[in-house]
Protein backbone atom coordinates (compact mmCIF):
# COMPACT_ATOMS: atom_id res chain seq x y z
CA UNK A 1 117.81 204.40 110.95
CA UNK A 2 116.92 201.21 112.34
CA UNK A 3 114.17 201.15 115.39
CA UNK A 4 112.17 199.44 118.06
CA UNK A 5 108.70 199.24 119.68
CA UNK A 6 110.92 200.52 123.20
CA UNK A 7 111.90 203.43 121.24
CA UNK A 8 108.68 204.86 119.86
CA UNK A 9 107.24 204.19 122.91
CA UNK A 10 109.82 206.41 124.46
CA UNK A 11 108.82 209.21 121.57
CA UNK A 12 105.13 209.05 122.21
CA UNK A 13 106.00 209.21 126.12
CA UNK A 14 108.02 212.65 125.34
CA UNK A 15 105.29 213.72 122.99
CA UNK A 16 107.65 213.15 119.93
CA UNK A 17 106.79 212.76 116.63
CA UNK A 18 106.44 209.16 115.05
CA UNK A 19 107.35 208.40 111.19
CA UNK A 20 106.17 206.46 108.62
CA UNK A 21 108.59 203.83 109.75
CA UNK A 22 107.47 203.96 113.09
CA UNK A 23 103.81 203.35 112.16
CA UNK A 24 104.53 200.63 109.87
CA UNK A 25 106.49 198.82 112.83
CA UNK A 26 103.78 199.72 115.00
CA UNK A 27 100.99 197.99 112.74
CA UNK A 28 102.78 195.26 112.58
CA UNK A 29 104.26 194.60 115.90
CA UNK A 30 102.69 196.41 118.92
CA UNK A 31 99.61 193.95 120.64
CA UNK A 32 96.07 195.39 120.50
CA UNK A 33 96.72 196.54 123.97
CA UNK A 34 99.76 198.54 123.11
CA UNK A 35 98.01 200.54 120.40
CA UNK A 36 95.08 201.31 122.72
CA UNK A 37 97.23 202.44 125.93
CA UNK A 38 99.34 204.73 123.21
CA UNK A 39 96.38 206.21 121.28
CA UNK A 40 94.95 207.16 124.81
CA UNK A 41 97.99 208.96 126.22
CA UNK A 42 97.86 210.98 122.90
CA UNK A 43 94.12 211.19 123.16
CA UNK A 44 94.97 213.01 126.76
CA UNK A 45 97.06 215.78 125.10
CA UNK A 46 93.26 217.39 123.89
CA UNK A 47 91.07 215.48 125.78
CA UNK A 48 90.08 214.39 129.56
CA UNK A 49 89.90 210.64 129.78
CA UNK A 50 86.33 210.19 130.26
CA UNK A 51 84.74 212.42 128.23
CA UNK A 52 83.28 212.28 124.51
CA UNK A 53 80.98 214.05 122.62
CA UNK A 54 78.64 213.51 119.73
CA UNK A 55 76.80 215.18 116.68
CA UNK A 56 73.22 213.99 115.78
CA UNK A 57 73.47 214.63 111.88
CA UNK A 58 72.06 213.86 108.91
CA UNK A 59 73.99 213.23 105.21
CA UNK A 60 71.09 214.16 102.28
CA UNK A 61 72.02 213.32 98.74
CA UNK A 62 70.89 215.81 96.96
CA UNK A 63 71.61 213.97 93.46
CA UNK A 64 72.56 210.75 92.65
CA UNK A 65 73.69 211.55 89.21
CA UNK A 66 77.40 211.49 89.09
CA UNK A 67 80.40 211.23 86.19
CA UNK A 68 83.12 210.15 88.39
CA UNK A 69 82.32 206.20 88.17
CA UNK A 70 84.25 205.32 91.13
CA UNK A 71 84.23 201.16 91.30
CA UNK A 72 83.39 201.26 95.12
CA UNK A 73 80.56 203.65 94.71
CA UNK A 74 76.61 201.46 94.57
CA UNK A 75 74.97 205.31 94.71
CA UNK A 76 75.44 206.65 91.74
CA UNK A 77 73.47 206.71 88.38
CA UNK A 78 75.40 208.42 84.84
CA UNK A 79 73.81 211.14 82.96
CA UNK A 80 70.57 210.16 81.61
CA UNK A 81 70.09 206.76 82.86
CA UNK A 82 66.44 205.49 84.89
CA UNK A 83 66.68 206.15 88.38
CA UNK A 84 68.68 209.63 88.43
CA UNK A 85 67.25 212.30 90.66
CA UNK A 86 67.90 215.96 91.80
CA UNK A 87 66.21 216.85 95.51
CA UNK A 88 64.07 219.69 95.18
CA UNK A 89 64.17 222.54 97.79
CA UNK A 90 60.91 221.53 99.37
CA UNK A 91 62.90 217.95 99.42
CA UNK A 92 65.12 218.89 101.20
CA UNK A 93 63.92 221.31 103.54
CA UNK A 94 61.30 218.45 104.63
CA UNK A 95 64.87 216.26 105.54
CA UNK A 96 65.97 219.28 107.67
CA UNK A 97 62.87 219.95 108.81
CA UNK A 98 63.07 216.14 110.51
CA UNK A 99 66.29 216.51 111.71
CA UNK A 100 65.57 219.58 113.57
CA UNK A 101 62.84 217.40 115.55
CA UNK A 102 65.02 215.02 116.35
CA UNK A 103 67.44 217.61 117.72
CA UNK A 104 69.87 217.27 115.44
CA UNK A 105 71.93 220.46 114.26
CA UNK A 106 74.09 219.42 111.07
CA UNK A 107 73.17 218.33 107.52
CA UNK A 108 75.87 216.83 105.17
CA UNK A 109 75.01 217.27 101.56
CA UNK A 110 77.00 214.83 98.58
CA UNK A 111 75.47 214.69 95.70
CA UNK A 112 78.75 213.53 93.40
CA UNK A 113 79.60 215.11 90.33
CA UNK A 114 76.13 215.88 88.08
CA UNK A 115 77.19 217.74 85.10
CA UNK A 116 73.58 219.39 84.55
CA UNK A 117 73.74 221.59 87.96
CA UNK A 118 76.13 224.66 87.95
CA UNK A 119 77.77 226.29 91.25
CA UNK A 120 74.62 228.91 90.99
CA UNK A 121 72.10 225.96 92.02
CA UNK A 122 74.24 225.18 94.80
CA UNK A 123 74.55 228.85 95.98
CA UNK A 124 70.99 229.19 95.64
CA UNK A 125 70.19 226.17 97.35
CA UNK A 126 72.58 227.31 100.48
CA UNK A 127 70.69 231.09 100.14
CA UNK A 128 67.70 229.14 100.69
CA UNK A 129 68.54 227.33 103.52
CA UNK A 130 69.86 230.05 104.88
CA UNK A 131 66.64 232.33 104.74
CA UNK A 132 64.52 229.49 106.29
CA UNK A 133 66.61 228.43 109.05
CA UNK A 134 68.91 231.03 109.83
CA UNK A 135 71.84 229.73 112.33
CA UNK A 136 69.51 226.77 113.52
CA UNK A 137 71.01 224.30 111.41
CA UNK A 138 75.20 224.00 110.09
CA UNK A 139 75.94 222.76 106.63
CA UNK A 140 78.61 220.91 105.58
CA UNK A 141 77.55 221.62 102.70
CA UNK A 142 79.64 219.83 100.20
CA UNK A 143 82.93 217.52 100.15
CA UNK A 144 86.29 218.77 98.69
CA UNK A 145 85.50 216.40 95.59
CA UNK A 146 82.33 217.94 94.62
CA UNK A 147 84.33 221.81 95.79
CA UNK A 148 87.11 220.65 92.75
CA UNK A 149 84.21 219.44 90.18
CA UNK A 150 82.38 222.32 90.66
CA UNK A 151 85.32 224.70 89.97
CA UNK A 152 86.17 222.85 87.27
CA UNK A 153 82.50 222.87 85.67
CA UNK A 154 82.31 226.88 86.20
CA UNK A 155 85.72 226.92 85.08
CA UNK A 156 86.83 229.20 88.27
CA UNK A 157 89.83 228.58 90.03
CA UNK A 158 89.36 227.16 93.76
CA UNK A 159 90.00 230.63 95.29
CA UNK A 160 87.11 231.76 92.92
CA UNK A 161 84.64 228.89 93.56
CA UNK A 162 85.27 229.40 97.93
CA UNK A 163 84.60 232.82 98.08
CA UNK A 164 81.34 232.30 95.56
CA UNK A 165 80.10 229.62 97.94
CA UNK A 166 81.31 231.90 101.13
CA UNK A 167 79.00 234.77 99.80
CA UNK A 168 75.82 232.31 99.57
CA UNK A 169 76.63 231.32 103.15
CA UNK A 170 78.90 228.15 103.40
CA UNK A 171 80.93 227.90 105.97
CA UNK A 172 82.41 224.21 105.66
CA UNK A 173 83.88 221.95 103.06
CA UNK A 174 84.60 218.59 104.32
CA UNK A 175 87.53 216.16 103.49
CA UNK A 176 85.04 213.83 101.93
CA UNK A 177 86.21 212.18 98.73
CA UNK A 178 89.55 211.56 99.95
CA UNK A 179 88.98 208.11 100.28
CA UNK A 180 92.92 206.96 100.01
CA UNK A 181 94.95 210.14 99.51
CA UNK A 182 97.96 208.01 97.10
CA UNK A 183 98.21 208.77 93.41
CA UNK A 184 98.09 204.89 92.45
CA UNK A 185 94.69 204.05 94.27
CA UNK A 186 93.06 207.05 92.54
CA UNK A 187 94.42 205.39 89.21
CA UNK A 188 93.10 202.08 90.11
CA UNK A 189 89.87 203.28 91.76
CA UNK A 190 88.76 206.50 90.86
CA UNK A 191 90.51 207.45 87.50
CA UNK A 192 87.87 210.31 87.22
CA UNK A 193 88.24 212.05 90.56
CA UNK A 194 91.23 214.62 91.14
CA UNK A 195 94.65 213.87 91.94
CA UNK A 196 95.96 214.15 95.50
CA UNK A 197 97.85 217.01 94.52
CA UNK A 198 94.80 218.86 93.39
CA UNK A 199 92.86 217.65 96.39
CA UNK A 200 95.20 219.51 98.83
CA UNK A 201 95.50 222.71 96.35
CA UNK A 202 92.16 222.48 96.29
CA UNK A 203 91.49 222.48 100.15
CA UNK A 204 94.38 224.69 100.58
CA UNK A 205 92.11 226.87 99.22
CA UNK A 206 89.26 226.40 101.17
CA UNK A 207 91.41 227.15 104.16
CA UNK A 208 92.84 230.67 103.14
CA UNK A 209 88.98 231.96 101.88
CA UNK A 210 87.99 231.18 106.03
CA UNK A 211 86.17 228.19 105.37
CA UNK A 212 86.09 225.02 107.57
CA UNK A 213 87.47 221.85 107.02
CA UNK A 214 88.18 218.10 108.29
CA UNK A 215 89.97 215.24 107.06
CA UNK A 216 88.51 211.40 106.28
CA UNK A 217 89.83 208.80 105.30
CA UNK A 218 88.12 205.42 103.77
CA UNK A 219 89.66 202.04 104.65
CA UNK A 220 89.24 198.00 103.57
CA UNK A 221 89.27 198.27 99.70
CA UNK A 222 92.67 196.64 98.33
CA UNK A 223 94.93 199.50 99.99
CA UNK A 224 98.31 198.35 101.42
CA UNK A 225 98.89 199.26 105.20
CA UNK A 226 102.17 201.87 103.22
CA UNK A 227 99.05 203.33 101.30
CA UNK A 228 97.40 204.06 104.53
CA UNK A 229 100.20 205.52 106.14
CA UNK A 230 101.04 207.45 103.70
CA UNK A 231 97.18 209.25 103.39
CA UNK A 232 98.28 209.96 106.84
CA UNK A 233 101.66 211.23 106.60
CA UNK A 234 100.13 213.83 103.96
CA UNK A 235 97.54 214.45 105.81
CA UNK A 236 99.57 215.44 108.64
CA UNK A 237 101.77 217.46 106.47
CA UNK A 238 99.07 219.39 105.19
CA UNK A 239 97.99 220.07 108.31
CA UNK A 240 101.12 221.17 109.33
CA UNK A 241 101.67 223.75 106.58
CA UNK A 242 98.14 224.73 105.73
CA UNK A 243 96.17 224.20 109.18
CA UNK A 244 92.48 224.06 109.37
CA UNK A 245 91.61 220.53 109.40
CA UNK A 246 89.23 220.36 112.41
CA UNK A 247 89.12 216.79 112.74
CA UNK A 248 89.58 213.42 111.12
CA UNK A 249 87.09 210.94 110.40
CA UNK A 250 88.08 207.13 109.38
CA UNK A 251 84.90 204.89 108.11
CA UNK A 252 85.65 201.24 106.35
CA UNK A 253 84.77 200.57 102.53
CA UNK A 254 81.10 198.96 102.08
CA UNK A 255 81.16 197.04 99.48
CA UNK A 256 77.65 195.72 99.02
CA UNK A 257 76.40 196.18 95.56
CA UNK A 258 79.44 197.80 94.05
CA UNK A 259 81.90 196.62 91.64
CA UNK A 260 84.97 196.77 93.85
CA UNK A 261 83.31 194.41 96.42
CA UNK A 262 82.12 192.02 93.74
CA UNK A 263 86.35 191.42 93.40
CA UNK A 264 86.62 191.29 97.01
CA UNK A 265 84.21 188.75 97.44
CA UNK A 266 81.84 191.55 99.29
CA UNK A 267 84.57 191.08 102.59
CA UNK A 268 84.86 193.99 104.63
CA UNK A 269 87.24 194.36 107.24
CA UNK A 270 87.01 193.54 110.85
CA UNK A 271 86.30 195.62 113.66
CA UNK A 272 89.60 194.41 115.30
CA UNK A 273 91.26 195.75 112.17
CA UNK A 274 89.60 199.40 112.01
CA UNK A 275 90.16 200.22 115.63
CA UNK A 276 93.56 199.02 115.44
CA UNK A 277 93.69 201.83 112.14
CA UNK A 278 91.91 204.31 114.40
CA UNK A 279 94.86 204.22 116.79
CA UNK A 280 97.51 204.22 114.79
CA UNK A 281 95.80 207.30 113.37
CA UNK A 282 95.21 209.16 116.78
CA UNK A 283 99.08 208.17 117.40
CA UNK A 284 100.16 209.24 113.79
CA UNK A 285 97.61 212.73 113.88
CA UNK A 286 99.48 214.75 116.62
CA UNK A 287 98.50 217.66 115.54
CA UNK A 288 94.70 217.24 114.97
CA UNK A 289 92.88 217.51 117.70
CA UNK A 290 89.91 215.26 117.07
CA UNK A 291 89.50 211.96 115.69
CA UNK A 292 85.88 210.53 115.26
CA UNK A 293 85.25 207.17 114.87
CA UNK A 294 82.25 205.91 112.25
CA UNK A 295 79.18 204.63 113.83
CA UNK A 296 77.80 204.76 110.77
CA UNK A 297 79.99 201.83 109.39
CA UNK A 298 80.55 199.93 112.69
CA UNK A 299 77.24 200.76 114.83
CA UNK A 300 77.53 200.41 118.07
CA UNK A 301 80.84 198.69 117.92
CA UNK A 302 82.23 201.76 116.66
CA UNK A 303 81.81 202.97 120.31
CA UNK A 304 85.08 201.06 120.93
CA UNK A 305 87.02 203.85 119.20
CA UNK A 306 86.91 205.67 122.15
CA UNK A 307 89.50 203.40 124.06
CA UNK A 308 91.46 203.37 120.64
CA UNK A 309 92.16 207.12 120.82
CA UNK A 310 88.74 208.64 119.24
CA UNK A 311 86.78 211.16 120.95
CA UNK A 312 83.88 211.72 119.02
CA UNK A 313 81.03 210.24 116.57
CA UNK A 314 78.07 210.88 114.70
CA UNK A 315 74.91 209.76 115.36
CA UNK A 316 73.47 209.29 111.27
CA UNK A 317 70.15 209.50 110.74
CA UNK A 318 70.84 208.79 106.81
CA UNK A 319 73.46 208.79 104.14
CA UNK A 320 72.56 207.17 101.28
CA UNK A 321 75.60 206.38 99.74
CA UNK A 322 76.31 204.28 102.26
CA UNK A 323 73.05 202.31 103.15
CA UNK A 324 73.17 201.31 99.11
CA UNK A 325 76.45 199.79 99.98
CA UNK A 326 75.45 197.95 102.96
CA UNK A 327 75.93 200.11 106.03
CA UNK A 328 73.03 200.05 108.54
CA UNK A 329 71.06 203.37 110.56
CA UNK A 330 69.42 202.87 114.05
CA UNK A 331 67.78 206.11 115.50
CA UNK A 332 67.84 204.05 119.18
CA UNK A 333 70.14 206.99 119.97
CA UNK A 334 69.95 205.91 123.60
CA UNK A 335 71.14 202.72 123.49
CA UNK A 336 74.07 203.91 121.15
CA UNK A 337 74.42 206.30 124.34
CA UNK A 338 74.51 204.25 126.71
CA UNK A 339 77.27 201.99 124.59
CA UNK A 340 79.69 204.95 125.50
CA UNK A 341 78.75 205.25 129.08
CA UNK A 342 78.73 201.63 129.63
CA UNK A 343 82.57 201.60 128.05
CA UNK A 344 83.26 204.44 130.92
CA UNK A 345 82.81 207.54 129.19
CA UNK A 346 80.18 210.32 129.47
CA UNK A 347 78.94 211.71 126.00
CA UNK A 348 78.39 215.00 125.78
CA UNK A 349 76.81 216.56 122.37
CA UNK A 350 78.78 219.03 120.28
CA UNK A 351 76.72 221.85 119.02
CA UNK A 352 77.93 222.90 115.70
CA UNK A 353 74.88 225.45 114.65
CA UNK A 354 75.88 228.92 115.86
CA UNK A 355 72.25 229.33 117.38
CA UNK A 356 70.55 225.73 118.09
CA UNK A 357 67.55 225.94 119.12
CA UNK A 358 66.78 222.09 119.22
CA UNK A 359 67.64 219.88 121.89
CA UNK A 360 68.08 216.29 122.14
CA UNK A 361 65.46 214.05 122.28
C-alpha cells in the first residue's frame, strides 16, 4: 500500500506505528526539519522537552586478544601475536579506582573473543569487583557477543552461561556487537561473529535469567539505508516479544587504522547524516524508551541528538577500541555540559550504581 509524508505524519500525530516503508520514505524525503520536529513529539511520549540526563562512564578492555577478525575492528591482536594483553585485577581495579574520583558510576568491559580465558576468569573477575566495591560502581560487564563466545567456549547453553554470570554478580549484558543486525553484513563483515538469529536467542536469554539489557547499533560502514532499517525493525520486534531492552545506543563506524576503512578511503559519515539516523530511530523505536546519542563518536556535536529525538549520552572517559580507530576523549565534562544547556536543555546525571557514593566533579 502506497503512502505519503502527510500520512505518516498523521500516524506519528496519533501515536501510530510507522513501517519499514514508512522509514525508508521518510529517509529519503522528509527535510532535516521534519525529522527533528517528529523525533521530538515521540521523544515527548517518555520525556519532558527540556530535560536530559547523562552517565560519566568508563569502557576498559580487559583483553585485546580476539578470534573474531572483524574488518572494521583496529583493537584487536590474534592468539599469540606481539602486542596481546590480558588486564590484571590490580589493572583494572586502578581504572575503577579513577573513575570513582571522577564521579563516575559505570564501567563497560569488551575484551572480544580470547580463546585462553574461560567464563570462570570472568566470574572471578566480577566476584572481585564485587568484594572491593560493593554497589559503588555498575558493570556492564560484557556485550552480547562476548555473552555468545563465552557460552560457546564453556560449551553451556545461554540460559546456562546467564545464570553462571548472575551468581558471580552481573547484572547487565549490553547490545554491543550488534553492529548491523542483517545476516548479509555479518557475512561480509564479521564472518566469525554469531548470526542475528543467535544474537537475539542469545539475548533472549539474558532477558528471562533477570539480567539487563540495551540495544546499539553501529552506522557508516557500506550498509544500505534497507540494512539499517531493517536492524531496526528487528530490533523493535524483539523488543516487542522479548522486552528488556533499556535503551538504544547508535555510534558511527571509525575507520582509522582498520581494514574496512582502508576500502572506504578512511570516510566516515557526516554529522548531518547520523542525527538524521538518530531520528529516524527515535521515530522507528516506539517502544524503547531511551535513545542515547554517542559523544564518544561525535563529541560535542553529538549534543545535537537531543533535538533529533535522543535523551541521553555518555560522558567516556576511555574505550579503547574506539580511540585505535580514530574516535577522540575530552574529560572537559563542563564544557560538554554546557553544549546541552546552551542547545536548551538541562542535563541531569543518571545514577546507575545501586549505592553511589561519588558525585560529580
Amino acid at each position: 500500500m502506497s503512502t505519503s509524508l502527510p500520512e505518516i505524519r498523521r500516524k506519528i500525530e496519533r501515536r501510530e506505528r510507522i513501517s519499514p516503508a514508512d522509514a525508508l520514505l521518510l529517509w529519503r524525503e522528509a527535510s532535516e526539519q521534519e525529522m527533528r520536529t517528529l523525533a521530538t513529539q515521540v521523544r515527548a511520549r517518555f520525556h519532558p522537552p527540556a530535560s536530559c540526563t547523562y552517565l560519566l562512564m568508563r569502557i576498559i578492555n580487559t583483553t585485546n586478544v580476539c578470534v573474531a577478525q572483524c574488518d572494521y575492528c583496529a583493537f584487536y591482536t590474534l592468539p599469540g601475536q606481539a602486542g596481546g594483553y590480558v588486564l590484571t585485577e590490580q589493572q583494572i581495579f586502578a581504572k575503577l579506582d579513577e573513575l570513582l574520583a571522577l564521579g563516575g558510576d559505570l564501567a563497560g568491559f569488551n575484551g572480544g573473543f580470547n580463546p585462553n580465558l574461560t567464563i570462570d576468569h570472568y566470574c572471578n573477575l566480577v566476584r572481585a569487583i564485587r568484594a572491593r566495591y560493593g554497589d559503588r560502581i555498575e558493570l556492564y560487564a560484557f556485550t552480547i557477543a562476548e555473552f555468545m563466545y563465552l557460552a560457546d567456549h564453556a560449551s553451556l547453553s545461554y540460559a546456562a552461561t546467564a545464570q553462571r554470570l548472575k551468581q558471580a554478580g552481573v547484572r547487565w549484558i549490553t547490545g554491543g556487537g550488534s553492529e548491523i543486525l542483517t545476516e548479509d553484513f555479518r557475512r561480509r563483515h564479521s564472518k566469525f561473529k554469531y548470526t542475528v538469529t543467535q544474537f537475539f536467542e542469545a539475548q533472549a536469554a539474558i532477558v528471562a535469567a533477570g539480567l539487563r539489557t540495551t540495544a546499539t547499533m553501529v552506522i557508516g560502514f557500506d550498509e544500505t539505508i534497507e540494512e539499517r532499517i531493517e536492524h531496526l525493525d528487528r530490533t523493535r520486534r524483539f523488543q516487542d516479544e522479548v522486552g528488556g531492552q533499556e535503551s538504544f545506543l547508535c555510534w558511527n563506524f571509525k575507520p582509522w587504522s582498520t581494514p574496512l576503512g582502508a576500502q572506504l578511503h578512511n570516510i566516515e559519515i557526516t554529522t548531518a547524516e547520523y542525527l538524521r539516523h538518530l531520528a529516524l530511530s527515535r521515530i522507528y523505536l516506539d517502544n524503547i524508551p531511551r535513545i542515547r546519542t554517542s559523544v564518544l563518536t561525535q563529541n560535542e556535536r553529538a549534543l545535537e541528538g537531543l533535538l533529533y529525538g535522543a535523551d541521553d549520552f555518555d560522558l567516556p572517559i576511555e574505550d579503547e577500541v574506539t580511540q585505535k580507530a580514530g574516535a577522540t576523549i575530552s574529560l572537559n565534562f563542563d564544557r560538554i555540559l554546557n553544549v546541552a544547556r546552551s542547545l536548551g536543555f538541562e542535563p541531569t546525571y543518571r545514577t546507575v550504581a545501586l549505592n553511589r557514593s561519588a558525585t560529580i566533579l
